[in-house]
N, C-alpha and C. Protein backbone atom coordinates (compact mmCIF):
# COMPACT_ATOMS: atom_id res chain seq x y z
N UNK A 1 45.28 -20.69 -32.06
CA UNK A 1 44.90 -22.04 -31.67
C UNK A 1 45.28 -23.00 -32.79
N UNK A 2 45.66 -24.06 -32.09
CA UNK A 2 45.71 -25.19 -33.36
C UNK A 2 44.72 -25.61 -33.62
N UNK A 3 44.60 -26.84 -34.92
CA UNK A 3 43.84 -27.47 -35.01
C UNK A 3 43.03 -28.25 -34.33
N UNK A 4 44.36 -29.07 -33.66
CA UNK A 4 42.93 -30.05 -32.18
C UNK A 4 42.40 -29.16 -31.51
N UNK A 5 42.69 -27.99 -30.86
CA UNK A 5 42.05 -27.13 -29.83
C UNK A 5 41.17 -26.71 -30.73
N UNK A 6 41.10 -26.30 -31.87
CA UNK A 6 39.77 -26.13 -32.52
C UNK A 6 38.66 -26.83 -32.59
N UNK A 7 38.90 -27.90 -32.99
CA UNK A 7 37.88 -29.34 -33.23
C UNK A 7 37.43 -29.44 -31.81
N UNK A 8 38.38 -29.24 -30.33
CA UNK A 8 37.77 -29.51 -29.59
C UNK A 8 36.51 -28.51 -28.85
N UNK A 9 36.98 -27.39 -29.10
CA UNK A 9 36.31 -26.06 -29.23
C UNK A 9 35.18 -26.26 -30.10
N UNK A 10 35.52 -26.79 -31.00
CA UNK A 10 33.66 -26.66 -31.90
C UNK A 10 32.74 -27.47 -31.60
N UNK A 11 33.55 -28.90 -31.11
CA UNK A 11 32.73 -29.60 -30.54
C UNK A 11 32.04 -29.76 -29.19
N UNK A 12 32.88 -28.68 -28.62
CA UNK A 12 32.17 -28.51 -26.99
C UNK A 12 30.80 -27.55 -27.14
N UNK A 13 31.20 -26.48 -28.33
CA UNK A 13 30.10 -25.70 -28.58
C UNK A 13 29.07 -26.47 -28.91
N UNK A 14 28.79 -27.45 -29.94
CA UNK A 14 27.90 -28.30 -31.08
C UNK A 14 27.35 -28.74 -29.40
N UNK A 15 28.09 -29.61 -28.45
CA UNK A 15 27.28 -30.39 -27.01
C UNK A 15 26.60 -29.37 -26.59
N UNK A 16 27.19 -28.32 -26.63
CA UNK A 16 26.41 -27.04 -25.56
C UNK A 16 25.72 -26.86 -26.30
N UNK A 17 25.41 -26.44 -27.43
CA UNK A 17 23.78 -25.92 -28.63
C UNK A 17 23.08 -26.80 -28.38
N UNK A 18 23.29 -28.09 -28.43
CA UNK A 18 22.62 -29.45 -28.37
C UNK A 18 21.74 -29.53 -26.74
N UNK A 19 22.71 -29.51 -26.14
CA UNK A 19 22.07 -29.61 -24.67
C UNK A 19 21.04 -28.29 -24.64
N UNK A 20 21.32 -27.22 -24.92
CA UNK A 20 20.03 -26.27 -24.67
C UNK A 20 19.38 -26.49 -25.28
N UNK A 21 19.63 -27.11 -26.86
CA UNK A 21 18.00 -27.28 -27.60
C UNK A 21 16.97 -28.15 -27.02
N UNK A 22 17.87 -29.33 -26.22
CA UNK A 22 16.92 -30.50 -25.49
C UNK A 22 16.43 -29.80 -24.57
N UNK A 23 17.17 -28.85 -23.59
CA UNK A 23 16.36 -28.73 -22.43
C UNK A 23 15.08 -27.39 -22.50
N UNK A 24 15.47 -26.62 -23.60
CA UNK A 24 14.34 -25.99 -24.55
C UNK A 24 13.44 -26.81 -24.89
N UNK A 25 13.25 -27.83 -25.37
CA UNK A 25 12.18 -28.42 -26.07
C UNK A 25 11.63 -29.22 -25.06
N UNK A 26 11.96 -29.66 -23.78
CA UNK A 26 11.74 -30.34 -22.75
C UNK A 26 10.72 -28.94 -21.38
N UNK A 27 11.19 -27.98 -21.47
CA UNK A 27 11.15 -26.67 -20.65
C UNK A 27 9.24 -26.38 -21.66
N UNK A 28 9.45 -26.45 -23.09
CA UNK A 28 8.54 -25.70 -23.88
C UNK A 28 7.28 -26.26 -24.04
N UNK A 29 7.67 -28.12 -23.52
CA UNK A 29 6.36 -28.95 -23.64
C UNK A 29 5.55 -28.81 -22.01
N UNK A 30 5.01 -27.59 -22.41
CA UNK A 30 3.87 -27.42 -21.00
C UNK A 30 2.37 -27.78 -21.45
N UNK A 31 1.84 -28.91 -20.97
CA UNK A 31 0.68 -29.20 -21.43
C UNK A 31 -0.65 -28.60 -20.74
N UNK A 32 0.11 -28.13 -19.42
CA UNK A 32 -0.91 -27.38 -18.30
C UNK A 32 -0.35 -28.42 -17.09
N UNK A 33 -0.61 -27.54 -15.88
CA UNK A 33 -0.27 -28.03 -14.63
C UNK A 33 -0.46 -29.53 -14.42
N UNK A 34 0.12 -30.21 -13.15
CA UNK A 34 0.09 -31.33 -12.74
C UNK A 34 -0.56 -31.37 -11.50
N UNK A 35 -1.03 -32.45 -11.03
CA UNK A 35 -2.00 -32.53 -9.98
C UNK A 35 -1.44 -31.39 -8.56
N UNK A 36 -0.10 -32.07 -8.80
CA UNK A 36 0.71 -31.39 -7.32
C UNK A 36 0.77 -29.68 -7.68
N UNK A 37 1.00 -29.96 -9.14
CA UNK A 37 1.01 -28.00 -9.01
C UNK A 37 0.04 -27.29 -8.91
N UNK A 38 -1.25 -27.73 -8.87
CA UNK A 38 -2.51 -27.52 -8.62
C UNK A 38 -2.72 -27.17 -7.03
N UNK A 39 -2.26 -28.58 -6.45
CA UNK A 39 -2.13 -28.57 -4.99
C UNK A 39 -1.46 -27.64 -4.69
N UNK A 40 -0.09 -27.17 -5.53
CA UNK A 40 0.55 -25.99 -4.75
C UNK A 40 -0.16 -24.51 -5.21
N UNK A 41 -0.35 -24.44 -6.11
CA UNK A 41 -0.92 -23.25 -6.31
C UNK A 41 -2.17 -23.16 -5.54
N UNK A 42 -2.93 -23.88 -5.59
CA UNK A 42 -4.14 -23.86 -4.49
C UNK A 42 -3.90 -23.48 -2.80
N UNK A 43 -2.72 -23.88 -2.23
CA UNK A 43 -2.61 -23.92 -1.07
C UNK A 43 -1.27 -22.55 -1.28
N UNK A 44 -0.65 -22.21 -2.02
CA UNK A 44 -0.44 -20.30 -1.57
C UNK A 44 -1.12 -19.58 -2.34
N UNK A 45 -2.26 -20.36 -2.89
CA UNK A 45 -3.45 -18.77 -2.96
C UNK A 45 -4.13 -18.78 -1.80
N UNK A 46 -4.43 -19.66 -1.61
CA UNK A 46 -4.99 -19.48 0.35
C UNK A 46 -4.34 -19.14 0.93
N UNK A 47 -3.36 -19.15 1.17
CA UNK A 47 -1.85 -18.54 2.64
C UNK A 47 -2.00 -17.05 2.02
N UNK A 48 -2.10 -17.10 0.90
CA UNK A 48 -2.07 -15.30 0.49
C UNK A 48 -3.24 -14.61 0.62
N UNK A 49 -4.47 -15.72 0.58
CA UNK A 49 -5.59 -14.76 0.99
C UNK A 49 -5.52 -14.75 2.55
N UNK A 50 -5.32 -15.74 3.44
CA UNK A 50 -4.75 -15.14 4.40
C UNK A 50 -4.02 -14.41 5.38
N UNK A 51 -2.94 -14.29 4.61
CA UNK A 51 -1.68 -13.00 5.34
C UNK A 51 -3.03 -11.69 4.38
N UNK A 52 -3.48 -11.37 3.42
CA UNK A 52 -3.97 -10.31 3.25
C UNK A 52 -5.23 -9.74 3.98
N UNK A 53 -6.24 -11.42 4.47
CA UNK A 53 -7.11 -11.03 5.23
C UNK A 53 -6.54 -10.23 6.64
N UNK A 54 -5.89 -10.73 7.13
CA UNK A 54 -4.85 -10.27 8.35
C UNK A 54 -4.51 -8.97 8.40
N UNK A 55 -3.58 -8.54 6.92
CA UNK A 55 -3.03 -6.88 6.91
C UNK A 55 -4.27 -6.18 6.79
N UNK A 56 -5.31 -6.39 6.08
CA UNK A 56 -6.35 -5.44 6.10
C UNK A 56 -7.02 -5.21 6.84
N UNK A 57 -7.54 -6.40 8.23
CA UNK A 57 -8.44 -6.10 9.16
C UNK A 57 -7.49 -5.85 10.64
N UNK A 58 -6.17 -5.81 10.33
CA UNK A 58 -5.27 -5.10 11.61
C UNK A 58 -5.85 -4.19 11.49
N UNK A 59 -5.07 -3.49 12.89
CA UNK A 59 -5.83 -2.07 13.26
C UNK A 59 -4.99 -1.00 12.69
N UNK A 60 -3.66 -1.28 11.62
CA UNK A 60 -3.21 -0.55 11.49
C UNK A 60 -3.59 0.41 10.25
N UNK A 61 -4.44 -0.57 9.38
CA UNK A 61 -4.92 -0.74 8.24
C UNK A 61 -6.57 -0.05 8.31
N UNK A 62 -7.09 -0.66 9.31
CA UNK A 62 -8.39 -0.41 9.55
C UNK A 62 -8.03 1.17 10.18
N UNK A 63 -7.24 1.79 11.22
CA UNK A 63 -7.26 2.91 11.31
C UNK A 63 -6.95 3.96 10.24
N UNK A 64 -6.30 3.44 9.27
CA UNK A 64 -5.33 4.68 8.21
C UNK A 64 -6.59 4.43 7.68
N UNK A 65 -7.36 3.51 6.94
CA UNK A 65 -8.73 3.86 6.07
C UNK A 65 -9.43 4.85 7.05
N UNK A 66 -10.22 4.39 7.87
CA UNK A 66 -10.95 5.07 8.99
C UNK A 66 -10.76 6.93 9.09
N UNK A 67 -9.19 6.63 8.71
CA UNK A 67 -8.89 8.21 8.85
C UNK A 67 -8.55 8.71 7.67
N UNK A 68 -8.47 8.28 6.71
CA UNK A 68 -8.60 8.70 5.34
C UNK A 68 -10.35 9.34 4.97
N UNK A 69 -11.05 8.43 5.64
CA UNK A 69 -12.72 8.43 4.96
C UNK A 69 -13.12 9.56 6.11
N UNK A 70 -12.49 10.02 7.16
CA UNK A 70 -13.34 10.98 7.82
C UNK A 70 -12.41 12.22 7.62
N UNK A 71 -11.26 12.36 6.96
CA UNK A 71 -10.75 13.41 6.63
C UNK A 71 -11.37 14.02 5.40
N UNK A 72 -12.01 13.15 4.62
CA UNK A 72 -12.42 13.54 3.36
C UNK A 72 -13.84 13.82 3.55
N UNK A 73 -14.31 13.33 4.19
CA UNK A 73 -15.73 13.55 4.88
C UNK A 73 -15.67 14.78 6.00
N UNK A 74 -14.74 15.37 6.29
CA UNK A 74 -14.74 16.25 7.38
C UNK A 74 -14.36 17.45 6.63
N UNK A 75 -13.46 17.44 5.71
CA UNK A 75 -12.80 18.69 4.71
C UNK A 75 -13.81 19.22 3.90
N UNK A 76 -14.08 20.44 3.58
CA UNK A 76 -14.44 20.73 2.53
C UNK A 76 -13.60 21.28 1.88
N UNK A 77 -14.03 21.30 0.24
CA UNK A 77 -13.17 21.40 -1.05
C UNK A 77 -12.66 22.83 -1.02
N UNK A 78 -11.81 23.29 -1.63
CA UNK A 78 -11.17 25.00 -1.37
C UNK A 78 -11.40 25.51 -2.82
C-alpha cells in the first residue's frame, strides 16, 4: 500500500474506534428502565403468565401429572 491508502486506512479505523467508543458509552449509561419499558415488561410478564396458566391446566398437562402421581402411588418400590 502507499502512503495515501494508508492515512486513509488509519483514519477509517481511528472513525470506526471512535464510533464504537460513543455507542459503548451511550449503550453503558443504563440508569434503570423507562416508563414504557416498564409498561413492556409488565404486559409480557402477564401474556407469559398466561400462555403458562393455559399449558398447565390443559388436559394434556393435567393428565401426564395425574398419571405420573398415580403411577407412583400405585407402584411399589422393588
Amino acid at each position: 500500500m502507499n502512503t495515501f491508502t494508508t492515512r486513509i486506512a488509519l483514519a477509517a479505523d481511528n472513525a470506526a474506534q471512535e464510533f464504537l467508543r460513543r455507542t459503548a458509552a451511550k449503550l453503558g449509561n443504563d440508569r434503570g428502565m423507562t416508563t414504557i419499558e416498564y409498561a413492556f415488561g409488565s404486559l409480557a410478564a402477564a401474556a407469559l403468565a398466561g400462555v403458562l396458566y393455559m399449558v398447565v391446566n390443559g388436559n394434556g398437562v393435567m393428565s401426564a401429572i395425574e398419571g405420573v402421581i398415580t403411577n407412583a402411588l400405585s407402584n411399589t418400590p422393588r
